[in-house]
PDB file of N, CA and C in Angstrom:
ATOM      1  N   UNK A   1      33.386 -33.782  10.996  1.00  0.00           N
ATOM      2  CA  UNK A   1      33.468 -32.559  10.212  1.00  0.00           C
ATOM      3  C   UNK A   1      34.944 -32.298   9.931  1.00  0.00           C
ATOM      4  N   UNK A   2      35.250 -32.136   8.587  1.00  0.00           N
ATOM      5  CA  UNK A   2      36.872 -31.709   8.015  1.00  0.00           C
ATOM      6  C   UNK A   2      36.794 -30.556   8.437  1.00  0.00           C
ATOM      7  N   UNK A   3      38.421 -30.107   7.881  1.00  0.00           N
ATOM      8  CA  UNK A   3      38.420 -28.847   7.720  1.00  0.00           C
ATOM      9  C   UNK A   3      37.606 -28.132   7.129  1.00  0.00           C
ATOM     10  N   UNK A   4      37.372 -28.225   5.972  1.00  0.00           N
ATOM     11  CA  UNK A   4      36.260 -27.132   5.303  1.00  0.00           C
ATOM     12  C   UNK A   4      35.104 -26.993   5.915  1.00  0.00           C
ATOM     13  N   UNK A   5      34.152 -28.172   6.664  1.00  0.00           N
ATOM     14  CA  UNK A   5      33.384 -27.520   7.270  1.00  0.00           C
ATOM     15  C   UNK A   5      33.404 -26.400   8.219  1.00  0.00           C
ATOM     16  N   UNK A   6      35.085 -26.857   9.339  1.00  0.00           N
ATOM     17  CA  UNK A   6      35.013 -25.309  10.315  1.00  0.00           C
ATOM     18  C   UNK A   6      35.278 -24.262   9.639  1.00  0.00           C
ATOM     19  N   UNK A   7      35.496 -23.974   8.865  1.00  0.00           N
ATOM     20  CA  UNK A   7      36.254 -23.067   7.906  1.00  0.00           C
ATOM     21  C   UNK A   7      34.704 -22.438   7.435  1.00  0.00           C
ATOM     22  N   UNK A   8      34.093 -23.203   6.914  1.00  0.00           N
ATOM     23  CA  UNK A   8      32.727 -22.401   6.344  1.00  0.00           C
ATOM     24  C   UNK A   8      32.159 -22.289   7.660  1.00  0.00           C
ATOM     25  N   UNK A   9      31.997 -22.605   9.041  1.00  0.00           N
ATOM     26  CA  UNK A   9      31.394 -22.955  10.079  1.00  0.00           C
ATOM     27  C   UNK A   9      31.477 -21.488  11.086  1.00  0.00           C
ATOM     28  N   UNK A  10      33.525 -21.232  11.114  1.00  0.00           N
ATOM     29  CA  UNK A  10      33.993 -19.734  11.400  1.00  0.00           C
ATOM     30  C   UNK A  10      33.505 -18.896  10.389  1.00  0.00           C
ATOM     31  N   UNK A  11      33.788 -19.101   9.052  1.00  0.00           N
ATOM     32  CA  UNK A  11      33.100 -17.505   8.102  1.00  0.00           C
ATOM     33  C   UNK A  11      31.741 -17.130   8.188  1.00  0.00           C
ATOM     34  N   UNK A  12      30.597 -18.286   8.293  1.00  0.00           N
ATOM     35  CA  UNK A  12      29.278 -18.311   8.855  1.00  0.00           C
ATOM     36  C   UNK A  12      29.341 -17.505   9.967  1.00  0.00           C
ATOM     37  N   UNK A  13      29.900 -17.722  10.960  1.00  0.00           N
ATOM     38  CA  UNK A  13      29.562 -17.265  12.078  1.00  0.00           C
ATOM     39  C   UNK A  13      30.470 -15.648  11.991  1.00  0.00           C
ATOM     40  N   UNK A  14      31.359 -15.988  12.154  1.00  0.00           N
ATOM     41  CA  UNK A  14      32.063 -14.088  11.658  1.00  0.00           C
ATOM     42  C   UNK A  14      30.926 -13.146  10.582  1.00  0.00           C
ATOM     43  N   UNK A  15      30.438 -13.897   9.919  1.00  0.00           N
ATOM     44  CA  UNK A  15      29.580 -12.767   8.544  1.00  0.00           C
ATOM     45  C   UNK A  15      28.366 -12.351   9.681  1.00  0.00           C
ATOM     46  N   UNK A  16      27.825 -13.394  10.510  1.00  0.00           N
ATOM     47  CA  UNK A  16      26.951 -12.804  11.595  1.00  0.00           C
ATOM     48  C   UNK A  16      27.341 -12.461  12.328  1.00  0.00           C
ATOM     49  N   UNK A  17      28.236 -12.184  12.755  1.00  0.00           N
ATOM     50  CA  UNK A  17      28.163 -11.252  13.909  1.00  0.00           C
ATOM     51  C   UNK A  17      28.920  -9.893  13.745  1.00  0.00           C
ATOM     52  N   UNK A  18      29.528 -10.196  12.389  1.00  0.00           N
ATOM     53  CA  UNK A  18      29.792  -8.543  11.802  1.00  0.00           C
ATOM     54  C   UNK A  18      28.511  -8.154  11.626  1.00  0.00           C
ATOM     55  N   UNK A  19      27.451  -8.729  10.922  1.00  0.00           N
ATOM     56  CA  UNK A  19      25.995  -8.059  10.500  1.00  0.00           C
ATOM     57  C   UNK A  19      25.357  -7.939  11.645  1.00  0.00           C
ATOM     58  N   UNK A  20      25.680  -8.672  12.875  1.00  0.00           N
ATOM     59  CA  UNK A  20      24.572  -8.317  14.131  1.00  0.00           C
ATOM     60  C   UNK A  20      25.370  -6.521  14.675  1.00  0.00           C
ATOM     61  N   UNK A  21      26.770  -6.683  14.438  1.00  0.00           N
ATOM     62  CA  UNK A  21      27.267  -5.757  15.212  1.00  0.00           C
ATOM     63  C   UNK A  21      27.055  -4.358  14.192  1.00  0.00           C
ATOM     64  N   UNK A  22      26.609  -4.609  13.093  1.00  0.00           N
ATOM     65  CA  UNK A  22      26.531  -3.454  11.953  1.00  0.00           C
ATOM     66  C   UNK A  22      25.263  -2.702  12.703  1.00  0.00           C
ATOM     67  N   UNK A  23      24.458  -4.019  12.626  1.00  0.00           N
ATOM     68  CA  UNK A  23      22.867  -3.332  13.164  1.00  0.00           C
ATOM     69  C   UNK A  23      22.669  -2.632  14.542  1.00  0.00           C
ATOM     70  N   UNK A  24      23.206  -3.325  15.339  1.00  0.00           N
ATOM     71  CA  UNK A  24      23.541  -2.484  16.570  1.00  0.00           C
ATOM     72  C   UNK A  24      24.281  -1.319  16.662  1.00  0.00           C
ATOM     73  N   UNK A  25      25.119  -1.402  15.582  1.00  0.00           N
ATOM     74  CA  UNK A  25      25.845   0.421  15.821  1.00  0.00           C
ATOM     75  C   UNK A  25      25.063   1.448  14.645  1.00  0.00           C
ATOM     76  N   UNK A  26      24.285   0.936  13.651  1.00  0.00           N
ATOM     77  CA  UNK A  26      23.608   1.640  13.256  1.00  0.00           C
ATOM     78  C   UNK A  26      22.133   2.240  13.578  1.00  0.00           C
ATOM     79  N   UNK A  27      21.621   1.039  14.524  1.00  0.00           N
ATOM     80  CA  UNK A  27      20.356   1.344  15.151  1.00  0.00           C
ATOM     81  C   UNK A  27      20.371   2.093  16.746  1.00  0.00           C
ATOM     82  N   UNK A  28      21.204   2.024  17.328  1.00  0.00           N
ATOM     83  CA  UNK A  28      21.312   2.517  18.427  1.00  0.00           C
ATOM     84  C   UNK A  28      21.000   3.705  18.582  1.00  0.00           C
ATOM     85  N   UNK A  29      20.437   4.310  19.623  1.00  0.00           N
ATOM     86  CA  UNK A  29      19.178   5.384  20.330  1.00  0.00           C
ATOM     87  C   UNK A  29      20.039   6.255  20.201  1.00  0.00           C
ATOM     88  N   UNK A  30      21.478   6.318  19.988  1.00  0.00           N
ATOM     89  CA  UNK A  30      22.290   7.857  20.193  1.00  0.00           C
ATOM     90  C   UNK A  30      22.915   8.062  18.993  1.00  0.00           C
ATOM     91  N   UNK A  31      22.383   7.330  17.834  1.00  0.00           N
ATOM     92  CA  UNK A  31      22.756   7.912  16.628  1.00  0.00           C
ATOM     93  C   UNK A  31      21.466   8.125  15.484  1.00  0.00           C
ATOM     94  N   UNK A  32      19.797   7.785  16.684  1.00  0.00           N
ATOM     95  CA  UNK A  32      19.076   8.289  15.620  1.00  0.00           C
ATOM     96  C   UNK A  32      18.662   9.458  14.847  1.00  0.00           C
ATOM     97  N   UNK A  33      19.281  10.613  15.866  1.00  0.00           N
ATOM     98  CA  UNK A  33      18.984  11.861  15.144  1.00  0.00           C
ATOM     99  C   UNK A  33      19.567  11.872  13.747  1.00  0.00           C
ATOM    100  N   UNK A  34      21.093  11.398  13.937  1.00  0.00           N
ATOM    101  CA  UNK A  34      21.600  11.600  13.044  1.00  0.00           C
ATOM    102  C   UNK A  34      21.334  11.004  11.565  1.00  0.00           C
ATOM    103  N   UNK A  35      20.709   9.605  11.728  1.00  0.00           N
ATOM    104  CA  UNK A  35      20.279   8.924  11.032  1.00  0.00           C
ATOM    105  C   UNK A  35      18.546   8.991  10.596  1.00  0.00           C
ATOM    106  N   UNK A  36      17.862   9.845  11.262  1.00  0.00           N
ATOM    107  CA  UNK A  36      17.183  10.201  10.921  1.00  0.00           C
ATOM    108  C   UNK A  36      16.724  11.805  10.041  1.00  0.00           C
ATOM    109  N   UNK A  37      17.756  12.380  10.247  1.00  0.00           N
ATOM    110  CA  UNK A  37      17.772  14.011   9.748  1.00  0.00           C
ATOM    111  C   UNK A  37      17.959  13.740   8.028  1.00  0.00           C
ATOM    112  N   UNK A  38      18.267  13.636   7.749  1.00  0.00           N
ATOM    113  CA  UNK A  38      18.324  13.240   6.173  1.00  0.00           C
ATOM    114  C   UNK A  38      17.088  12.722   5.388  1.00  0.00           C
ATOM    115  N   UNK A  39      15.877  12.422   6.227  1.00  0.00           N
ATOM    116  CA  UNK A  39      14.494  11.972   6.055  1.00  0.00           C
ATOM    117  C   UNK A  39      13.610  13.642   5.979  1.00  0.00           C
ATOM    118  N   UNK A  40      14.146  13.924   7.402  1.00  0.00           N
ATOM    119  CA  UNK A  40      13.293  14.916   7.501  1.00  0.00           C
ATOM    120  C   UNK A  40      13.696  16.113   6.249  1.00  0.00           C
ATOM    121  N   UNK A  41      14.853  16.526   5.812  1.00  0.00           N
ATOM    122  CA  UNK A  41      15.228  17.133   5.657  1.00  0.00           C
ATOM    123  C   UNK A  41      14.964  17.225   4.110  1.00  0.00           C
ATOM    124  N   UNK A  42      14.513  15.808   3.638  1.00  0.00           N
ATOM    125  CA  UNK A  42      14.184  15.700   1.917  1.00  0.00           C
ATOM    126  C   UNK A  42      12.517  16.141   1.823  1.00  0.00           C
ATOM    127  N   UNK A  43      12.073  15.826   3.329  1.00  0.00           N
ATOM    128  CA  UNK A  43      10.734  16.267   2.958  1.00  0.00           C
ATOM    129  C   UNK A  43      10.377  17.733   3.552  1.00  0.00           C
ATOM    130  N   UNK A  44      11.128  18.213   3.654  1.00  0.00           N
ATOM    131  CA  UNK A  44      11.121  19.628   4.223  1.00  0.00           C
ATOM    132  C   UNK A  44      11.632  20.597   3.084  1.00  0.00           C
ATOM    133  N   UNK A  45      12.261  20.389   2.319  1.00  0.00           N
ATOM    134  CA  UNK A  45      12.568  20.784   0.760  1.00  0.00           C
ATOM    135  C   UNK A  45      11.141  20.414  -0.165  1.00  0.00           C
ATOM    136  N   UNK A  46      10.490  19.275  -0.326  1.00  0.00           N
ATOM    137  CA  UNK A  46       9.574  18.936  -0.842  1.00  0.00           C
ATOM    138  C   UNK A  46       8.481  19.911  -0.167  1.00  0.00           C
ATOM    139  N   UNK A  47       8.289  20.148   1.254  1.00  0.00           N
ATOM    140  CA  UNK A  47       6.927  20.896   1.485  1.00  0.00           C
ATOM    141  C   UNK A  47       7.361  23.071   0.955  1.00  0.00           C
ATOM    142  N   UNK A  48       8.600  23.524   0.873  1.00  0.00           N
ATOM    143  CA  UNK A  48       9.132  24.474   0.670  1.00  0.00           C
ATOM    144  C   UNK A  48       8.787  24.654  -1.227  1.00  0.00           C
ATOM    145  N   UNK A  49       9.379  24.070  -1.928  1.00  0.00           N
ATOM    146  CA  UNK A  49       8.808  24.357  -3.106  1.00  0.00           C
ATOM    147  C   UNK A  49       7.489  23.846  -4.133  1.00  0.00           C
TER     148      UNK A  49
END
């Protein structure tokens, strides 16, 4: 394997584990309120008018 393969081999692997680490700080148990209130809150306007 040349260079270009490690090269695509590191950016492969960096693009995953920025996207594993995205999902983990967006899914995590102490930010679902927050990430969930914006759900409730469109259909709570919808049941009001």
């Amino acid at each position: 394997m040349g260079w270009n393969g490690w090269a695509y081999l590191i950016f492969g692997a960096t693009l995953v584990l920025t996207f594993i680490w995205i999902m983990f700080h967006y899914y995590r148990p102490k930010r679902k309120k927050k990430v969930e209130e914006p759900k409730y809150r469109m259909l709570k306007d919808d049941d009001e008018g």
